[in-house]
Protein backbone atom coordinates (compact mmCIF):
# COMPACT_ATOMS: atom_id res chain seq x y z
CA UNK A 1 41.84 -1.05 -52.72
CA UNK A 2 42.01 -0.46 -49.00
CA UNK A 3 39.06 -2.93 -48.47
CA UNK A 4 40.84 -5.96 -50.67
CA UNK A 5 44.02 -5.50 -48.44
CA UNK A 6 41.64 -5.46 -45.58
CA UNK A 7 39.41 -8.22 -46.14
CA UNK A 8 41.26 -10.65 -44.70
CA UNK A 9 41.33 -9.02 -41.13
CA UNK A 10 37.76 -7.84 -41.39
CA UNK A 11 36.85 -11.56 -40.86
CA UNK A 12 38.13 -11.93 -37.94
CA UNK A 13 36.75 -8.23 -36.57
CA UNK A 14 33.14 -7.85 -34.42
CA UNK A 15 31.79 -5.56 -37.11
CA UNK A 16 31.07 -5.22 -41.08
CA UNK A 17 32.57 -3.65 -43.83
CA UNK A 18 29.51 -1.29 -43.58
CA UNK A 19 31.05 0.87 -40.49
CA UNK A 20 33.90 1.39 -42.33
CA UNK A 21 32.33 2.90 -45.56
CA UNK A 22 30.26 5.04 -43.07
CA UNK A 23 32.77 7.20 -42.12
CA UNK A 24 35.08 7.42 -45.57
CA UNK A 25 31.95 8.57 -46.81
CA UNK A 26 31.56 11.24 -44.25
CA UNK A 27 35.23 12.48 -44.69
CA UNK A 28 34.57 13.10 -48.36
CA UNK A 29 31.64 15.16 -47.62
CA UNK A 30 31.63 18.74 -46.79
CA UNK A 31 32.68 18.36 -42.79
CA UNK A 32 35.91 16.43 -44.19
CA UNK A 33 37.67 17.37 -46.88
CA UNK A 34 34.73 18.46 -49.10
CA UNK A 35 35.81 17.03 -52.02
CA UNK A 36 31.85 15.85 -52.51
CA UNK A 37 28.53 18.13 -52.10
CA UNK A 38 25.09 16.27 -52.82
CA UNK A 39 21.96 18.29 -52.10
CA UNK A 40 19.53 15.78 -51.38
CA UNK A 41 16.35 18.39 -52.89
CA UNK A 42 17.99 19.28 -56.37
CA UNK A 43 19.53 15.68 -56.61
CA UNK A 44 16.02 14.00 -55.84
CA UNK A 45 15.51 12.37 -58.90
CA UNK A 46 19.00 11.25 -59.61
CA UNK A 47 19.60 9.90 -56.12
CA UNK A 48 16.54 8.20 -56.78
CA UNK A 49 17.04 5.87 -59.54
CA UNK A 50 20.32 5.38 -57.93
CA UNK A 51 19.07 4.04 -54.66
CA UNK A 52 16.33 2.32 -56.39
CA UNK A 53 19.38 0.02 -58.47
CA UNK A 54 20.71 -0.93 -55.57
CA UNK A 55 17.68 -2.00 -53.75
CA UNK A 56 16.32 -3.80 -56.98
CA UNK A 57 19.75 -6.04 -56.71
CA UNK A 58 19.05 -6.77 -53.15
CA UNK A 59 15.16 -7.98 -53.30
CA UNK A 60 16.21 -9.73 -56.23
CA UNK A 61 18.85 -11.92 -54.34
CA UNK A 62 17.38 -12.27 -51.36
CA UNK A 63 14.04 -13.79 -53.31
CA UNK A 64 16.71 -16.13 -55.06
CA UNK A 65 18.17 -17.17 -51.40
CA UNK A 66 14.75 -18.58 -50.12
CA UNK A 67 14.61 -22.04 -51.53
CA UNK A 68 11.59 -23.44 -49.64
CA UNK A 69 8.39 -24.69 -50.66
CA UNK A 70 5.06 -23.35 -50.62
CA UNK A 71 3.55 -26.39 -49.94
CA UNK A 72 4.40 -28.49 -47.65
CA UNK A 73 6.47 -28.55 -44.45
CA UNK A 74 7.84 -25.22 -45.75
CA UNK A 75 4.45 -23.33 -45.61
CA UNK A 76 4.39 -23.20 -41.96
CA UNK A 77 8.22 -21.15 -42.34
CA UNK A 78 6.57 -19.01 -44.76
CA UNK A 79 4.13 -17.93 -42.16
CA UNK A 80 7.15 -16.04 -40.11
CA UNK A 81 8.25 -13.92 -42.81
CA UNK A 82 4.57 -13.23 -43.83
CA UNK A 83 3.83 -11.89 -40.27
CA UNK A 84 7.21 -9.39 -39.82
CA UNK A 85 6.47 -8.26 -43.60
CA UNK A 86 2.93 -7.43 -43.52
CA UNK A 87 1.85 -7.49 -40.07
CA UNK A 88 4.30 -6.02 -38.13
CA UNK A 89 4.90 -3.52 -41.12
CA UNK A 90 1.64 -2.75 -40.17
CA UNK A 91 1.74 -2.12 -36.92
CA UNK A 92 5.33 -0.19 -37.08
CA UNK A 93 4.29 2.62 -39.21
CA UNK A 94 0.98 3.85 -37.47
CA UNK A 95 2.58 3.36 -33.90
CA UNK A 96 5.70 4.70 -35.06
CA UNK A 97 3.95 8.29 -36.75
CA UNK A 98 1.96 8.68 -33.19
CA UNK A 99 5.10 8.60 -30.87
CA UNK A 100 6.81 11.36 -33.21
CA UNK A 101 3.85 13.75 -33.55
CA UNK A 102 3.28 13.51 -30.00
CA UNK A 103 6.52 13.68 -28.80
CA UNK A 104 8.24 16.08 -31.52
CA UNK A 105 5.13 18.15 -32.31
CA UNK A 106 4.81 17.29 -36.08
CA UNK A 107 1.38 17.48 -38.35
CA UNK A 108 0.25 13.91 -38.52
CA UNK A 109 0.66 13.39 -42.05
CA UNK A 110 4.46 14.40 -41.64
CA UNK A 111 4.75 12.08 -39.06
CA UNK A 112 3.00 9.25 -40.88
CA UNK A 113 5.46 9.89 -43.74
CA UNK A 114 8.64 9.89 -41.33
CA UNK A 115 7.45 6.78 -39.87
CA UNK A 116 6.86 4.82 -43.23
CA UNK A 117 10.06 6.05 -44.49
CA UNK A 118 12.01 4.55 -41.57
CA UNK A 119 9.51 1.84 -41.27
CA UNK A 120 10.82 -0.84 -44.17
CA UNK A 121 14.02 -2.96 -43.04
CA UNK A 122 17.03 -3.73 -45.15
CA UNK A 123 17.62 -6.36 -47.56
CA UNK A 124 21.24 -4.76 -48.68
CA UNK A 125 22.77 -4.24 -44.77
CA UNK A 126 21.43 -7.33 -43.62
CA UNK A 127 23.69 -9.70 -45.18
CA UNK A 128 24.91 -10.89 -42.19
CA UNK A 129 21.84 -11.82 -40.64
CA UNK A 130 20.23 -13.14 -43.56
CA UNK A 131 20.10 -16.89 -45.56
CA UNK A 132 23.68 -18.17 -45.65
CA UNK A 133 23.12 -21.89 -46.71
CA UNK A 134 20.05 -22.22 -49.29
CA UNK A 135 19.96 -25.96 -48.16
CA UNK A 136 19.61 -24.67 -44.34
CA UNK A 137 16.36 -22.45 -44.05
CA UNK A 138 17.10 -21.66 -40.10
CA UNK A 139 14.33 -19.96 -38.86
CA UNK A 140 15.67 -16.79 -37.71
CA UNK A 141 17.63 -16.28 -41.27
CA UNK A 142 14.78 -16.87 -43.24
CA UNK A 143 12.54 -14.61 -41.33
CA UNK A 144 14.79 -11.83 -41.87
CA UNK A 145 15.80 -12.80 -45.32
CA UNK A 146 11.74 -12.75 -45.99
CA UNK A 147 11.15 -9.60 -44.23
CA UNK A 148 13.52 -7.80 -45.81
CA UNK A 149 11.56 -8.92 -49.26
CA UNK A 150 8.60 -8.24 -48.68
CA UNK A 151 8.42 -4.80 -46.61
CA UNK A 152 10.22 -2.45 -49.06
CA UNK A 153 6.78 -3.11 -50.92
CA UNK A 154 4.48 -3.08 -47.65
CA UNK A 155 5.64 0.25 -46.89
CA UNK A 156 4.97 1.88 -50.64
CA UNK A 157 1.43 2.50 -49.65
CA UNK A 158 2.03 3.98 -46.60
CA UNK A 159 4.47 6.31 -48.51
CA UNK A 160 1.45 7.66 -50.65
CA UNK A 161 -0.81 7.53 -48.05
CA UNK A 162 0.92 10.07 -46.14
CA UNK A 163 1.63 12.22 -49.44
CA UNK A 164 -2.01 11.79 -50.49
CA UNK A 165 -2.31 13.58 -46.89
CA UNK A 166 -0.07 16.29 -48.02
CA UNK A 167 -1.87 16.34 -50.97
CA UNK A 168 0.99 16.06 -53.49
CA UNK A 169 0.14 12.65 -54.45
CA UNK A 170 -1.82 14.06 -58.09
CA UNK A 171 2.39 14.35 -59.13
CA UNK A 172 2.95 10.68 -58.55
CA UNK A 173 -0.47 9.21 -59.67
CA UNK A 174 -3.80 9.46 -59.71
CA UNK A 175 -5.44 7.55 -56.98
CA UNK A 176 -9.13 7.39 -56.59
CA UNK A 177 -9.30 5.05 -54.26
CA UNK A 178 -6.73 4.15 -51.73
CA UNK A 179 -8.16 0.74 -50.83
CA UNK A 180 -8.07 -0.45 -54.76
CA UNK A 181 -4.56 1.51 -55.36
CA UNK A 182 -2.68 -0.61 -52.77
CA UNK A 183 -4.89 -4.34 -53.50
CA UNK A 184 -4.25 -3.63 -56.99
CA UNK A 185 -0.67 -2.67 -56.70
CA UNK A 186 0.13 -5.93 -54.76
CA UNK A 187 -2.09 -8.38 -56.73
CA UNK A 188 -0.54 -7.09 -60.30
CA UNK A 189 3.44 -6.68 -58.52
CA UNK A 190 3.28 -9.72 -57.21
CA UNK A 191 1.92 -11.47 -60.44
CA UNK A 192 3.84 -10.27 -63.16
CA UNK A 193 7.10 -10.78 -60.60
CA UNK A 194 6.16 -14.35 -60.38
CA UNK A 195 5.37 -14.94 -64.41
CA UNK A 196 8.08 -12.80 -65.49
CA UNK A 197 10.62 -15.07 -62.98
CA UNK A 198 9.00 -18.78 -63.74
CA UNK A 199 8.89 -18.20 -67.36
CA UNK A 200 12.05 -16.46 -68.16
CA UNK A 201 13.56 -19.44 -65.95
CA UNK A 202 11.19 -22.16 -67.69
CA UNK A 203 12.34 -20.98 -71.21
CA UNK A 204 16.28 -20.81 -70.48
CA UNK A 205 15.82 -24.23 -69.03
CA UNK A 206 14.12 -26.21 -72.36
CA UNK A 207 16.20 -24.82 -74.12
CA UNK A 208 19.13 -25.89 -72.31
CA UNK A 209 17.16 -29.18 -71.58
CA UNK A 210 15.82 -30.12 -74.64
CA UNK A 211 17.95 -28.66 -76.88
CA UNK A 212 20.95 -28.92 -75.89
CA UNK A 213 21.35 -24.51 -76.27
CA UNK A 214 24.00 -23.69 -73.59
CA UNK A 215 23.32 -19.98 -74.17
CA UNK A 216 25.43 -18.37 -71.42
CA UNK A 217 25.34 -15.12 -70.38
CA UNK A 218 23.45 -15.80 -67.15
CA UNK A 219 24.64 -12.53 -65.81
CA UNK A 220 22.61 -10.43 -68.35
CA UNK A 221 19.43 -12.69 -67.35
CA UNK A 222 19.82 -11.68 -63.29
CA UNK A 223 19.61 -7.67 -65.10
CA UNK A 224 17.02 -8.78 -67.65
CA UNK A 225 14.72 -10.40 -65.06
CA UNK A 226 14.97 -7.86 -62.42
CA UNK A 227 14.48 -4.86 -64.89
CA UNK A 228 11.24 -6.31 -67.11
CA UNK A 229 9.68 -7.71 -63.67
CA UNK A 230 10.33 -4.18 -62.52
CA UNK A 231 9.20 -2.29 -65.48
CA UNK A 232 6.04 -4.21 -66.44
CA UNK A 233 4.72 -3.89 -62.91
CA UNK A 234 5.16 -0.22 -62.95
CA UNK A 235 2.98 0.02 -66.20
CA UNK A 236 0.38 -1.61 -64.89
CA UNK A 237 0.45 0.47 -61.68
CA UNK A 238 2.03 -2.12 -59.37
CA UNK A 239 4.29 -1.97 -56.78
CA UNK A 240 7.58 -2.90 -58.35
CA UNK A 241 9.86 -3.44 -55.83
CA UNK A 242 7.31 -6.70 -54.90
CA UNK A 243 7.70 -8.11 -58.20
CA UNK A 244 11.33 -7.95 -58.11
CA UNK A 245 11.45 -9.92 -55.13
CA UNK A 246 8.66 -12.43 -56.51
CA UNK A 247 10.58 -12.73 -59.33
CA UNK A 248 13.31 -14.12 -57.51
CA UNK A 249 11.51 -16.32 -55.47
CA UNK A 250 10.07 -17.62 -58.69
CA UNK A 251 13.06 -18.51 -60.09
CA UNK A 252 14.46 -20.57 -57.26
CA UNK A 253 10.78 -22.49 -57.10
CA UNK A 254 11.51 -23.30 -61.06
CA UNK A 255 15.03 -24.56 -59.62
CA UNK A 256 13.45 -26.15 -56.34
CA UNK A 257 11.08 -28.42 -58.48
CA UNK A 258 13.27 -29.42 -61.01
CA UNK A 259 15.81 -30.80 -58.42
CA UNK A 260 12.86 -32.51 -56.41
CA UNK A 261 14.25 -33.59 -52.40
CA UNK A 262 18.13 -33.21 -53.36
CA UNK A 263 20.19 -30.68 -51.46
CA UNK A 264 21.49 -27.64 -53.94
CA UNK A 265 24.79 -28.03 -52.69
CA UNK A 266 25.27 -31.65 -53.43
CA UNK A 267 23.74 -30.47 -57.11
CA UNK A 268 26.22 -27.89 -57.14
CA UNK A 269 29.24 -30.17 -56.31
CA UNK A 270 28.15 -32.59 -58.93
CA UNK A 271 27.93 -29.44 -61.42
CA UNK A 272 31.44 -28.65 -60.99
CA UNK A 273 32.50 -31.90 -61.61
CA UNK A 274 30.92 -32.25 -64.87
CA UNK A 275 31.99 -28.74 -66.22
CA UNK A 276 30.43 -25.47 -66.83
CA UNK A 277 28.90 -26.60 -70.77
CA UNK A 278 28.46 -29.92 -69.39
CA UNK A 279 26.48 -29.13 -66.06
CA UNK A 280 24.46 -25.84 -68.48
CA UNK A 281 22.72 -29.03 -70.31
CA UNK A 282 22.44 -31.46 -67.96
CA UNK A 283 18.46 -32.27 -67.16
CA UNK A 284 19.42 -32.73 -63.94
CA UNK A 285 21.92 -30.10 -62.75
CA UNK A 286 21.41 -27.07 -65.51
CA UNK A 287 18.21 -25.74 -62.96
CA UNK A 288 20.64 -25.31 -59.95
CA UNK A 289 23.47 -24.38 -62.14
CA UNK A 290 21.39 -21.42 -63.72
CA UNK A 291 20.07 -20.55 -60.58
CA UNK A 292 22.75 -20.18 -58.95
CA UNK A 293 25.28 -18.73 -61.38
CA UNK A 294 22.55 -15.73 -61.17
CA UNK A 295 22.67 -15.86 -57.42
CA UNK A 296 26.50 -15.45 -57.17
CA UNK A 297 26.94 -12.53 -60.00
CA UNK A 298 24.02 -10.89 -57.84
CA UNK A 299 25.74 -11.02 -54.87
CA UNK A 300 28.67 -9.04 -56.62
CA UNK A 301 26.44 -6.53 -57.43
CA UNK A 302 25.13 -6.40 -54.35
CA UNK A 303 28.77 -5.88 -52.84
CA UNK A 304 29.24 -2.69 -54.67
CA UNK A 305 25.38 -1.64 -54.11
CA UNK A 306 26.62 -1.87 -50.27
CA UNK A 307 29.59 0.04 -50.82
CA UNK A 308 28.45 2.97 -52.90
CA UNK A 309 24.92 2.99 -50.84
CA UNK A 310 26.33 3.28 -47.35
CA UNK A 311 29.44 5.79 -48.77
CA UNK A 312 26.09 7.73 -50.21
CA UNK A 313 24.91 7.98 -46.69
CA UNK A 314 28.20 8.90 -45.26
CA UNK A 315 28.54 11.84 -47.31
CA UNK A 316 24.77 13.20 -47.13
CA UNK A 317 25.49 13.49 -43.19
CA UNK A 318 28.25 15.13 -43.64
CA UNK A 319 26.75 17.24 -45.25
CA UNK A 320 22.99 17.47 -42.95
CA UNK A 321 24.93 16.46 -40.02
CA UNK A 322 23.80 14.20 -37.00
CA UNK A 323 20.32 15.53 -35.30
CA UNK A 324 19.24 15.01 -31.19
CA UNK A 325 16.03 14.61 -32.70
CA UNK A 326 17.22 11.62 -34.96
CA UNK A 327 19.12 10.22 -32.15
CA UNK A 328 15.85 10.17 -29.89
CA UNK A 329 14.10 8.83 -32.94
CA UNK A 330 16.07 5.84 -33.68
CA UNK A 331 16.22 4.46 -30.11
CA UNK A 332 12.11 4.94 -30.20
CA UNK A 333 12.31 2.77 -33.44
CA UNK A 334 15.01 0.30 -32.04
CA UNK A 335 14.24 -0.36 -28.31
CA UNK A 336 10.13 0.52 -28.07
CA UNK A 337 8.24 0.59 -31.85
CA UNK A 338 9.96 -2.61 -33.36
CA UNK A 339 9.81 -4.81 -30.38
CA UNK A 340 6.34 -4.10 -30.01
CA UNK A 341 5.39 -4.45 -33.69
CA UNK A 342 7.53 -7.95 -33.49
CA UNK A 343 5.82 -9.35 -30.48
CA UNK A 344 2.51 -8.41 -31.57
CA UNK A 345 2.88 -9.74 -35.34
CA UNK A 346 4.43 -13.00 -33.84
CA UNK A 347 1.78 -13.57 -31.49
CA UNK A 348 0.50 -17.27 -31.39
CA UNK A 349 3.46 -18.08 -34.13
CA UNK A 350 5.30 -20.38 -31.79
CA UNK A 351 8.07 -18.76 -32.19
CA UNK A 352 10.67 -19.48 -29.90
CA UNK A 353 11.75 -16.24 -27.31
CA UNK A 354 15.18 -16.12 -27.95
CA UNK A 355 14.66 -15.78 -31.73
CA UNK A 356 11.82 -12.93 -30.87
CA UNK A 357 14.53 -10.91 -29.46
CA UNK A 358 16.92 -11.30 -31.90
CA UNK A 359 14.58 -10.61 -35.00
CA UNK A 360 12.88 -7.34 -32.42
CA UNK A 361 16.98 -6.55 -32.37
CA UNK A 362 17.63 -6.72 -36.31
CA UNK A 363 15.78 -4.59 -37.41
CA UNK A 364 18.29 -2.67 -39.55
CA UNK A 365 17.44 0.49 -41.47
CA UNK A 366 19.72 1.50 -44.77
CA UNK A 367 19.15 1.89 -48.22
CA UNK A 368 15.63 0.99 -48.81
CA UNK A 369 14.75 4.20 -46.24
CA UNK A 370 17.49 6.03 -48.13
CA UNK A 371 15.19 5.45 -51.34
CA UNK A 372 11.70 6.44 -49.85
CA UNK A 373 13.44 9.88 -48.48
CA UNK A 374 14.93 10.63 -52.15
CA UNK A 375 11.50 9.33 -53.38
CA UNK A 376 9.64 11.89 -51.52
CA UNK A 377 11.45 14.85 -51.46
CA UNK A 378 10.98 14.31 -55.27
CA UNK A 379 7.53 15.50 -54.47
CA UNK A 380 7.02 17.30 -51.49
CA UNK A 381 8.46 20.51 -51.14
CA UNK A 382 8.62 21.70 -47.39
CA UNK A 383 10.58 24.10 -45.30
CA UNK A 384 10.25 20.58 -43.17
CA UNK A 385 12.11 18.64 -45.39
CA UNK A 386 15.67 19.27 -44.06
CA UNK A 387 15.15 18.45 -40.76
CA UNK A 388 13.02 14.91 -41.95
CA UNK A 389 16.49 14.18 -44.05
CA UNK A 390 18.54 15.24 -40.74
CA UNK A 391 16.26 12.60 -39.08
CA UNK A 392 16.40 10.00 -41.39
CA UNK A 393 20.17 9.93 -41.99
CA UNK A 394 20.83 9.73 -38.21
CA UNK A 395 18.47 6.73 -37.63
CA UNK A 396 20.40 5.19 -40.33
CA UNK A 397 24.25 6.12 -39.48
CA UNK A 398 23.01 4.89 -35.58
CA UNK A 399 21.83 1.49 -36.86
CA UNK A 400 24.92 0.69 -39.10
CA UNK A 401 27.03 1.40 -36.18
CA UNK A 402 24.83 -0.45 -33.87
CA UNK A 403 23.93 -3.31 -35.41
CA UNK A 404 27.30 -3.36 -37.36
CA UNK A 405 28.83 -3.91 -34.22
CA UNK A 406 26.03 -6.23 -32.68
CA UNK A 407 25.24 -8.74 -35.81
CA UNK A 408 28.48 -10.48 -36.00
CA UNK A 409 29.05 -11.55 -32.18
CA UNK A 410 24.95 -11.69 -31.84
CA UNK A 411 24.73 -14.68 -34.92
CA UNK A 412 27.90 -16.43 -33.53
CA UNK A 413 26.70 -16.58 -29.89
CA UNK A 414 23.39 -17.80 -31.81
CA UNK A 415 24.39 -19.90 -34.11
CA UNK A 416 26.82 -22.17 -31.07
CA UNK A 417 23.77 -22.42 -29.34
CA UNK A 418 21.63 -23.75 -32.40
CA UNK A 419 24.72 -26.16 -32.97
CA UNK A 420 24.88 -27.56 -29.64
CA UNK A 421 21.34 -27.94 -28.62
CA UNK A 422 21.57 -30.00 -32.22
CA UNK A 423 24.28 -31.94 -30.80
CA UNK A 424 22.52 -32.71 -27.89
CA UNK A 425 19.16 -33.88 -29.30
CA UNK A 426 21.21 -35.92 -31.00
CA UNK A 427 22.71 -37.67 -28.36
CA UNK A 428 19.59 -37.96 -26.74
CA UNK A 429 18.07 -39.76 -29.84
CA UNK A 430 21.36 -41.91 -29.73
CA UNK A 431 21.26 -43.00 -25.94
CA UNK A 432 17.37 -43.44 -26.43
């Protein structure tokens, strides 16, 4: 209730709701009032699943936000998101486990797994930094936006590499061969993502189309696709959280095609003026309509995700407190490790500077680290495992404060810049 009375000022405030449901979270925990203990070792598997919801919601929307071709002018964009997700992932989590065992005096395979838990950036705390316009794929949005897709999966096999090092992997699954586990695991959670999205969209849609059958309930399809793209890819050993997000980004293909060259929002106008039954049958408007009636109850969710992840964290450092360690840690991460593993995975990109620093700057770690720490701990059972959760919820309470405060001034500044140098090349075209 505090946040719906507060809404209205937040908008006009340099920071996010986020840095708000940091510290509520933290007085509820035991250095507040205590009206909340969670054990992060004996709540593993609970905290788990929980964390894994949330992040689910999140790839899921931000694979529904990306509405540009694979073919195309748009494959060259699709290159940027590519490089930060796979190639700078990459890079991050080896360079990343050296500094810490070299500079904190942790076994390697520790390290490694420290590093690949803080090495995936967030699709849920990124919001503000991520696709805002569907119609307007600006380049520094939708390299986030992709990033943030794809490296919650990228950094799954680091995760088991580094257990396979501990060697508690036999309690997760039995991998043979490392090199098949993780080619396999993206080839199948990539695959049945994709299939499950384009033909749970290409179904709804003839039937709307063809038929006539406004079936509603477009809300239980965002759940349905999510969970069976989710669940299938898990039972055929692949990595799920990929097929989530290539689920999504199937889906708004289906809807991309279907609508040809027109702009979403002008489909989206024209929907409301024909009406909700009208615009759910209409060969024309029912692809963007379904699309992005999902989109918008997804967003909800991810609202609350935001709220009940970030309270989650607030509490579990009041209860592990803040760490020097974790402190030293995230400004390694922020100001050395990411910049590097940006600069490197952009190299002969053409990207533009300016938009190199701001995508080495947003880097922002939440809930999908969150996950990978409750994932492990799961399995490995370590008199090291308080002080890796110590570390871990630092490096996340620093970057929601950091880039909390940073994002919103950062993308205005950014965003007047990318407005007036449009402005101008326009009136250079004109006087021309």
């Amino acid at each position: 209730m505090f946040m719906v009375f507060l809404e209205s000022v937040l908008e006009r405030l340099p920071f996010n709701a986020a840095m708000l449901y940091l510290p509520i979270g933290w007085l509820l925990g035991p250095s507040g009032i205590g009206l909340i203990h969670i054990d992060l070792r004996s709540h593993a598997d609970a905290l788990t699943v929980i964390t894994r919801v949330a992040l689910l919601l999140s790839l899921f929307t931000v694979g529904l936000k990306l509405r540009v071709a694979f073919r195309g002018e748009g494959s060259r964009l699709w290159w940027l998101p590519l490089r930060l997700g796979v190639l700078s992932m990459v890079i991050t989590v080896p360079l990343l486990a050296i500094c810490i065992s070299f500079l904190f005096g942790l076994q390697f395979a520790v390290a490694l797994l420290l590093a690949a838990i803080l090495a995936p950036t967030d699709p849920v705390l990124a919001s503000d930094v991520q696709i805002q316009n569907v119609d307007d794929p600006d380049q520094l949005r939708f390299g986030l936006s992709g990033e943030g897709g794809l490296n919650d999966g990228s950094a799954y096999p680091f995760v088991i590499l580094a257990l396979m090092l501990l060697g508690v992997t036999d309690d997760i699954a039995k991998v043979d061969h490392f090199g098949w586990f993780v080619a396999w695991g993206v080839f199948a959670g990539i695959g049945c993502g994709a299939l499950a999205g384009w033909t749970l969209s290409r179904t709804v849609l003839s039937a709307r189309q063809r038929f006539g059958l406004a079936l509603g309930m477009e809300e239980f399809m965002a759940i349905g696709v999510i969970m069976l793209s989710y669940g299938v890819a898990e039972l055929i050993h692949g990595i799920g959280f990929l097929a989530v997000f290539a689920a999504g980004l199937a889906m708004r293909q289906v809807e991309s095609a279907s609508s040809g060259d027109k702009p979403a929002g002008e489909l989206i106008a024209a929907a409301q003026d024909s009406g909700k039954n009208a615009a759910a049958v209409h060969p024309e408007q029912a692809p963007v309509y379904l699309t992005e009636t999902v989109l918008g109850f997804n967003q909800q969710l991810e609202h609350f995700a935001e709220f009940f992840m970030v309270l989650l964290i607030g509490i579990l450092l009041s209860e592990y407190g803040l760490s020097g360690e974790g402190v030293l840690l995230a400004g390694l991460l922020f100001f050395v490790v990411r910049p590097i593993a940006v600069w490197l995975g952009l190299l002969g990109s053409g990207t533009e500077t300016s938009h190199r620093w701001l995508i080495a700057w947003f880097g922002i770690r939440g809930v999908g680290s969150l996950y990978y720490l409750c994932f492990v701990l799961q399995f490995w059972h370590d008199k090291l495992t308080a002080r890796i959760a110590q570390d871990v919820l630092t490096v996340l309470a620093l970057s929601i404060l950091l880039h909390g405060i940073s994002s919103t001034p950062l993308m205005h500044l950014y965003w007047r810049k990318r407005v007036a140098a449009k402005e101008g090349g326009e009136s250079g075209r004109e006087v021309k």
